[in-house]
C-alpha atoms as a PDB file:
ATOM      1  CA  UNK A   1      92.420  95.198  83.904  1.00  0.00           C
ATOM      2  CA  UNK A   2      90.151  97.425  82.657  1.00  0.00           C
ATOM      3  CA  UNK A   3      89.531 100.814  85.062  1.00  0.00           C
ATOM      4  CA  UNK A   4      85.994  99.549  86.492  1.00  0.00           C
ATOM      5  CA  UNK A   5      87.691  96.543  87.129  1.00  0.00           C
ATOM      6  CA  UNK A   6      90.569  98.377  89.152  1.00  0.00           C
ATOM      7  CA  UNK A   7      87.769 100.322  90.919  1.00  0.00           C
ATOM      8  CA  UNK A   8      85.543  97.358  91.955  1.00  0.00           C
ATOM      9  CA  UNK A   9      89.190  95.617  93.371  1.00  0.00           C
ATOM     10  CA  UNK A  10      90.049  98.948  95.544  1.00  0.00           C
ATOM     11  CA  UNK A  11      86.626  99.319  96.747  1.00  0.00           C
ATOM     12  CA  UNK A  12      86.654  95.535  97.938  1.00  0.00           C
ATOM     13  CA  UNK A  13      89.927  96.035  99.193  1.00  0.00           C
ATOM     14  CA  UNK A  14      88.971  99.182 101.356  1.00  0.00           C
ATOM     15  CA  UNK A  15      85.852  97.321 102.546  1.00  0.00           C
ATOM     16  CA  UNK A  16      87.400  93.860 103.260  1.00  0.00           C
ATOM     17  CA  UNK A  17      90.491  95.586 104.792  1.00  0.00           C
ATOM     18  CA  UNK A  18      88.964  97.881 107.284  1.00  0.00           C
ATOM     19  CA  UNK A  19      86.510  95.218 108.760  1.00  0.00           C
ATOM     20  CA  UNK A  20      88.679  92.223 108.440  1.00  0.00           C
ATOM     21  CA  UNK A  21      89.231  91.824 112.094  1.00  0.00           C
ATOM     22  CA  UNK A  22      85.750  92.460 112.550  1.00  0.00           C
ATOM     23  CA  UNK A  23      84.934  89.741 110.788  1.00  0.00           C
ATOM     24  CA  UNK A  24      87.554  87.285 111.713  1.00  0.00           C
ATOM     25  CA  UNK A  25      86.224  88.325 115.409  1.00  0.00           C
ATOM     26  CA  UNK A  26      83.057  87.125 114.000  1.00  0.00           C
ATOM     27  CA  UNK A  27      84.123  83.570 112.864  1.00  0.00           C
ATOM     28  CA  UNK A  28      86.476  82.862 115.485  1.00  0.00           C
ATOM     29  CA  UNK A  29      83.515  82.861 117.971  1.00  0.00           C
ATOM     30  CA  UNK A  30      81.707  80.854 115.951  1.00  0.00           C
ATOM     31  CA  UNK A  31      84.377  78.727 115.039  1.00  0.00           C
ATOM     32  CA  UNK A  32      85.875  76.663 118.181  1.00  0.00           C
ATOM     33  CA  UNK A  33      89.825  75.897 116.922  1.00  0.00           C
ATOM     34  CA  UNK A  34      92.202  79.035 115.498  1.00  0.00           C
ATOM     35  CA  UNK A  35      93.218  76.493 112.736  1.00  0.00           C
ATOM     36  CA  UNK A  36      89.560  76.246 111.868  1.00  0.00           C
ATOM     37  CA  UNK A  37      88.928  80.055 111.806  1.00  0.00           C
ATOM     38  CA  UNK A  38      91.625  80.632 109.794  1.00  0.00           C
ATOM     39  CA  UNK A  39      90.471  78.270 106.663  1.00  0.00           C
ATOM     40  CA  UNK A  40      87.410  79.586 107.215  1.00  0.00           C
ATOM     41  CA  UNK A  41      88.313  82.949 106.675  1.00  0.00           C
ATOM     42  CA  UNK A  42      90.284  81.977 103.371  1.00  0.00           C
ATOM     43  CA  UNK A  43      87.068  80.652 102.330  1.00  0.00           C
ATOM     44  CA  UNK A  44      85.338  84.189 103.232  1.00  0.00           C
ATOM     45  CA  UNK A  45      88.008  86.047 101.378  1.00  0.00           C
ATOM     46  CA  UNK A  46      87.046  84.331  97.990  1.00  0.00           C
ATOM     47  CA  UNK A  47      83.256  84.046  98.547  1.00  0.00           C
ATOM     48  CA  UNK A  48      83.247  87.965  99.337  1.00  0.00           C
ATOM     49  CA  UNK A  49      85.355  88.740  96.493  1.00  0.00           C
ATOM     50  CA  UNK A  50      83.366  86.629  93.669  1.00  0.00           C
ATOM     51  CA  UNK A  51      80.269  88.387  95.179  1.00  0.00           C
ATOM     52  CA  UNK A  52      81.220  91.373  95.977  1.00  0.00           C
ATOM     53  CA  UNK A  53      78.737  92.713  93.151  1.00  0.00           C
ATOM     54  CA  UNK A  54      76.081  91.550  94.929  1.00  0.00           C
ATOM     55  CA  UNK A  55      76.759  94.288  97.467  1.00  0.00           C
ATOM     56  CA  UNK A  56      74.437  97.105  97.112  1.00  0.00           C
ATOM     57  CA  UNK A  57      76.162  99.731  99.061  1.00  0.00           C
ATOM     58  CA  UNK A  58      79.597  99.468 100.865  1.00  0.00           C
ATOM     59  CA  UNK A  59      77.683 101.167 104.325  1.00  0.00           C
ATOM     60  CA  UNK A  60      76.003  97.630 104.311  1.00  0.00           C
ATOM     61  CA  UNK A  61      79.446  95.658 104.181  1.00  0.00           C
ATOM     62  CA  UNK A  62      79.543  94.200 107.602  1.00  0.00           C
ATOM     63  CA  UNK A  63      76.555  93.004 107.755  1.00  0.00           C
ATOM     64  CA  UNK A  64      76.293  91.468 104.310  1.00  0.00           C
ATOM     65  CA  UNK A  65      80.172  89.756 105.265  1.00  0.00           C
ATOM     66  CA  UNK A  66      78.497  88.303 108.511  1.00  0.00           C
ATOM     67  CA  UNK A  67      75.838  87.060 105.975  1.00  0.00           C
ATOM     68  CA  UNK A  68      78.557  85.647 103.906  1.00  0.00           C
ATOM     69  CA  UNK A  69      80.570  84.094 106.915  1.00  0.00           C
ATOM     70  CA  UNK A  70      77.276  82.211 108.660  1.00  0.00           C
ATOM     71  CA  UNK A  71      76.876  80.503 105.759  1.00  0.00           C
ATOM     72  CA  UNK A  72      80.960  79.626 105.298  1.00  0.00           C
ATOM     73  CA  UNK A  73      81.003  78.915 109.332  1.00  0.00           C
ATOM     74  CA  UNK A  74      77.664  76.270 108.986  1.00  0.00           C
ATOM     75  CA  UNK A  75      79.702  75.315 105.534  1.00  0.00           C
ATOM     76  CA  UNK A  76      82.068  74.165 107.148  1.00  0.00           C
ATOM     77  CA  UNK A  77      80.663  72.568 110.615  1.00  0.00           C
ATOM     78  CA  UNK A  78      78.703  70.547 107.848  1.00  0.00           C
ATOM     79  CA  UNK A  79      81.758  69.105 106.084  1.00  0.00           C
ATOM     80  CA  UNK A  80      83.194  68.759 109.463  1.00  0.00           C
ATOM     81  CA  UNK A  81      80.064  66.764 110.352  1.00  0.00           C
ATOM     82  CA  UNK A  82      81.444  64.619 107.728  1.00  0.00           C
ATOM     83  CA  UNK A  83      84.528  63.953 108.134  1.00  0.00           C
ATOM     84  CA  UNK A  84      84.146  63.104 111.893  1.00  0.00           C
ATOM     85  CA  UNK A  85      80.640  61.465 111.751  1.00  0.00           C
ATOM     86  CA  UNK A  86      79.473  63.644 114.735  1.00  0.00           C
ATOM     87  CA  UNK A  87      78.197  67.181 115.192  1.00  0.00           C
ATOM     88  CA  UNK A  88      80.407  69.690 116.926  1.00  0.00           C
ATOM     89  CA  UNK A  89      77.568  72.043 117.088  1.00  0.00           C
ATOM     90  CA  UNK A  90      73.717  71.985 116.186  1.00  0.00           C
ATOM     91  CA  UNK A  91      72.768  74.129 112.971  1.00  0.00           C
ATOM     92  CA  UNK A  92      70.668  75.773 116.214  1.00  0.00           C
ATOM     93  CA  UNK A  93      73.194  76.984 118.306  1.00  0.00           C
ATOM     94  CA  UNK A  94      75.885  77.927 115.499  1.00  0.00           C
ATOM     95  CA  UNK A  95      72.765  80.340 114.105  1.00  0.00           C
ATOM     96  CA  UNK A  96      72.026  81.667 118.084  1.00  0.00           C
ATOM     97  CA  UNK A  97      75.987  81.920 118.672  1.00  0.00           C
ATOM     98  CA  UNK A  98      75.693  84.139 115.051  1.00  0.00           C
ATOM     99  CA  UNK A  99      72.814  86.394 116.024  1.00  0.00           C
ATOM    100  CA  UNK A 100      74.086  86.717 119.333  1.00  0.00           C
ATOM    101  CA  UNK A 101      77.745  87.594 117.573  1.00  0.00           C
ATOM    102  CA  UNK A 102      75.803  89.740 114.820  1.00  0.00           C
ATOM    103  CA  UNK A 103      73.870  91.937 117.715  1.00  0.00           C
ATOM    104  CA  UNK A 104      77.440  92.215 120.166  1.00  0.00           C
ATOM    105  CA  UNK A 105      78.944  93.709 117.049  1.00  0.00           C
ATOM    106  CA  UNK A 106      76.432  95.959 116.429  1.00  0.00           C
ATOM    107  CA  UNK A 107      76.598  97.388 120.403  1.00  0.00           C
ATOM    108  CA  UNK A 108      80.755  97.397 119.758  1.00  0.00           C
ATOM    109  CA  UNK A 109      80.305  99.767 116.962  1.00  0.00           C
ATOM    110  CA  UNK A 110      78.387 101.663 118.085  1.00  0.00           C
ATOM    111  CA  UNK A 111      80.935 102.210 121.560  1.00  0.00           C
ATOM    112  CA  UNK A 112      83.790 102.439 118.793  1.00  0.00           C
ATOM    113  CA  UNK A 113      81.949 105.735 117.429  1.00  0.00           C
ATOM    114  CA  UNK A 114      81.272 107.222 120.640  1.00  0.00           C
ATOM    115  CA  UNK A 115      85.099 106.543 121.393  1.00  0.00           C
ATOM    116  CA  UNK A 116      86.173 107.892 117.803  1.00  0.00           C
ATOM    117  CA  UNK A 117      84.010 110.854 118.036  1.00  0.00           C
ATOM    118  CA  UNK A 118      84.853 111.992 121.802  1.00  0.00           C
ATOM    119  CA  UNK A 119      88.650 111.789 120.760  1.00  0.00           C
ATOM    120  CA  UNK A 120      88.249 113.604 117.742  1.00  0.00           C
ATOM    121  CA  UNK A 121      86.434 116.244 119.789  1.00  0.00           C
ATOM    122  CA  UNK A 122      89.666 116.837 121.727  1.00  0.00           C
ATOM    123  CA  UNK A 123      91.262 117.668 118.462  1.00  0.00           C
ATOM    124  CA  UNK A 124      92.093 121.248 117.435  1.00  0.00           C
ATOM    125  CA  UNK A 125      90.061 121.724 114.130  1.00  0.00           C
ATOM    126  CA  UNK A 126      92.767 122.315 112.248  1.00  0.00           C
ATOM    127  CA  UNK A 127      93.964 118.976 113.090  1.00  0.00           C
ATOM    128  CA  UNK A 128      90.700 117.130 112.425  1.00  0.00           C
ATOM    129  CA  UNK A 129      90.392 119.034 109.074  1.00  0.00           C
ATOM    130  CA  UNK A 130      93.840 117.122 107.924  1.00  0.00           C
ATOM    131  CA  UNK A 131      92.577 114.638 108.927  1.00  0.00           C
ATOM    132  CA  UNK A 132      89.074 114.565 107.469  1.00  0.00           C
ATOM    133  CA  UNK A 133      90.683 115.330 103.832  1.00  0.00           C
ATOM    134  CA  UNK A 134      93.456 113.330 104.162  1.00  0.00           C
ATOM    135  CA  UNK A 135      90.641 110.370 104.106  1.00  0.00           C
ATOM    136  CA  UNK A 136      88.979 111.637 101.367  1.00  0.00           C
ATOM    137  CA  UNK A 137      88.311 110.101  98.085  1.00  0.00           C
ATOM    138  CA  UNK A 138      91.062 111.115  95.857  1.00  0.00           C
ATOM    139  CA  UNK A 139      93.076 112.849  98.216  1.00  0.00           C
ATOM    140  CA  UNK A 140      96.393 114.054  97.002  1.00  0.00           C
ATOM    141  CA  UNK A 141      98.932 114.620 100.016  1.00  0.00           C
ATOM    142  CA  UNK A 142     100.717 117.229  97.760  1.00  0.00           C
ATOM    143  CA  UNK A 143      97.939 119.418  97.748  1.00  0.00           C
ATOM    144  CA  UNK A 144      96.606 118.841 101.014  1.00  0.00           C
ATOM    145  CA  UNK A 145     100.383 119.468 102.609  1.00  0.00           C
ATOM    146  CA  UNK A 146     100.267 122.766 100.185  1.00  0.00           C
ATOM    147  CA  UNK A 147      96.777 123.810 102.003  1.00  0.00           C
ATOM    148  CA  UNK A 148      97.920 122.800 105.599  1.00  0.00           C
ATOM    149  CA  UNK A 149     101.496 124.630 105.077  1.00  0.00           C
ATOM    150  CA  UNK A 150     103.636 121.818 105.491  1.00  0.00           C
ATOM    151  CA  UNK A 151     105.697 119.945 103.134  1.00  0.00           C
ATOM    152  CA  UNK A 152     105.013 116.616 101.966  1.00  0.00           C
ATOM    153  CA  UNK A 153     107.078 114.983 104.855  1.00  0.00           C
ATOM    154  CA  UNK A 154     105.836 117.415 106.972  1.00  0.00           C
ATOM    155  CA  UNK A 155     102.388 116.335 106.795  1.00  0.00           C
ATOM    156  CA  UNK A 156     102.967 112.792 106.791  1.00  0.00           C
ATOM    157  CA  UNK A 157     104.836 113.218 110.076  1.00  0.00           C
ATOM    158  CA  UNK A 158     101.880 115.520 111.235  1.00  0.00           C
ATOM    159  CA  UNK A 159      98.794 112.888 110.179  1.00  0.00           C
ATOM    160  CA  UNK A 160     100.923 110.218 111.854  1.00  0.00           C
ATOM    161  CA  UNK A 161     101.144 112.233 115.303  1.00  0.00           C
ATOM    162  CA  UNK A 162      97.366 113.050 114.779  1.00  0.00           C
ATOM    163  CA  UNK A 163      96.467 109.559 114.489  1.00  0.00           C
ATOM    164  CA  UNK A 164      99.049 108.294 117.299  1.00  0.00           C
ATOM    165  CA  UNK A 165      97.003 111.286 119.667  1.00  0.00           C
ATOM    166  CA  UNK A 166      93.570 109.682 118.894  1.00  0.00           C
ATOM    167  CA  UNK A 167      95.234 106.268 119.197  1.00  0.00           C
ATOM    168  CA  UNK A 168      96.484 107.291 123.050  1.00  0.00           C
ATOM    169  CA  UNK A 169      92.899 108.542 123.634  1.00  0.00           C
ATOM    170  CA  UNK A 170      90.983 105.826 122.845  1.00  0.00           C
ATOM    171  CA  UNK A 171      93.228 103.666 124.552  1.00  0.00           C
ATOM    172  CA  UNK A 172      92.493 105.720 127.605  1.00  0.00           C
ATOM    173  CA  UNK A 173      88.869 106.451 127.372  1.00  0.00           C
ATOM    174  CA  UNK A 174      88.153 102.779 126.278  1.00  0.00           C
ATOM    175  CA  UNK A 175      89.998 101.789 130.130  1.00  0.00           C
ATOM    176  CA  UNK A 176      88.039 104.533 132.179  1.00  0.00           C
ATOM    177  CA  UNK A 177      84.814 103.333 130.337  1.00  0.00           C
ATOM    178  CA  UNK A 178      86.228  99.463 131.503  1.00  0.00           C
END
């Protein structure tokens, strides 16, 4: 594999992993059996992959992966159509369900930030620093542990209390908002 081929596959992989359940969310309101949602999302996985050059930027990757699953999800109510002779659901409501689905995640991410960026206020700099580099492009835990003043372990354990901390508190803040 050549290095731009390595690249392309941990990009995807970055992408695909951090909004998976995003997008499985997605499908499996659009989809009405977990059995269904699930072979639906296999399909996803390879459609996104083969076309993942057709992605312009990876800020646009949720959006263009709801794209990609609409077209899977009415993919598959078609072949299910079918098989079964009858409609599940109209082309119609399958493509109000999506926009409907597409605009909910929109107004969830957007409460995820606030949430992310009122718990990350309640860090001590210091602590959001680590954190900040530690997520980084090419961020090397050796050096960043050298720069914090811990050792290797000692950082690991640190990032992992860090993230447990903002974990607790958007826990919490996501209850008191109900």
């Amino acid at each position: 594999m050549t290095p731009q081929e390595e690249e392309k596959h941990r990009r995807f992989l970055r992408q695909f992993t951090a909004h998976e359940a995003a997008i499985h969310a997605y499908v499996r309101r659009l989809v009405p059996r977990r059995e269904d949602a699930l072979d639906v999302m296999q399909d996803i996985s390879v459609v996104l992959w083969r076309k993942f050059d057709q992605l312009e930027t990876d800020g646009d990757f949720v959006r263009w992966a709801f794209g990609v699953a609409r077209f899977q999800v009415l993919a598959w109510r078609r072949d299910l159509a079918r098989e079964r002779e009858r409609l599940v659901l109209s082309s119609e409501t399958i493509e109000l369900m999506a926009e409907e689905t597409e605009q909910e995640e929109d107004q969830l991410e957007l409460e995820r930030e606030a949430i992310l960026q009122h718990c990350l206020g309640k860090l001590k700099s210091e602590q959001r620093e680590a954190l900040e580099a530690s997520c980084q492009k090419g961020a090397q835990t050796p050096q960043l542990a050298s720069r914090f003043g811990r050792s290797v372990s000692g950082f690991y354990q640190w990032l992992y209390r860090i993230r447990q901390s903002l974990t607790v508190c958007a826990q919490e803040y996501a209850n008191q908002e109900g």
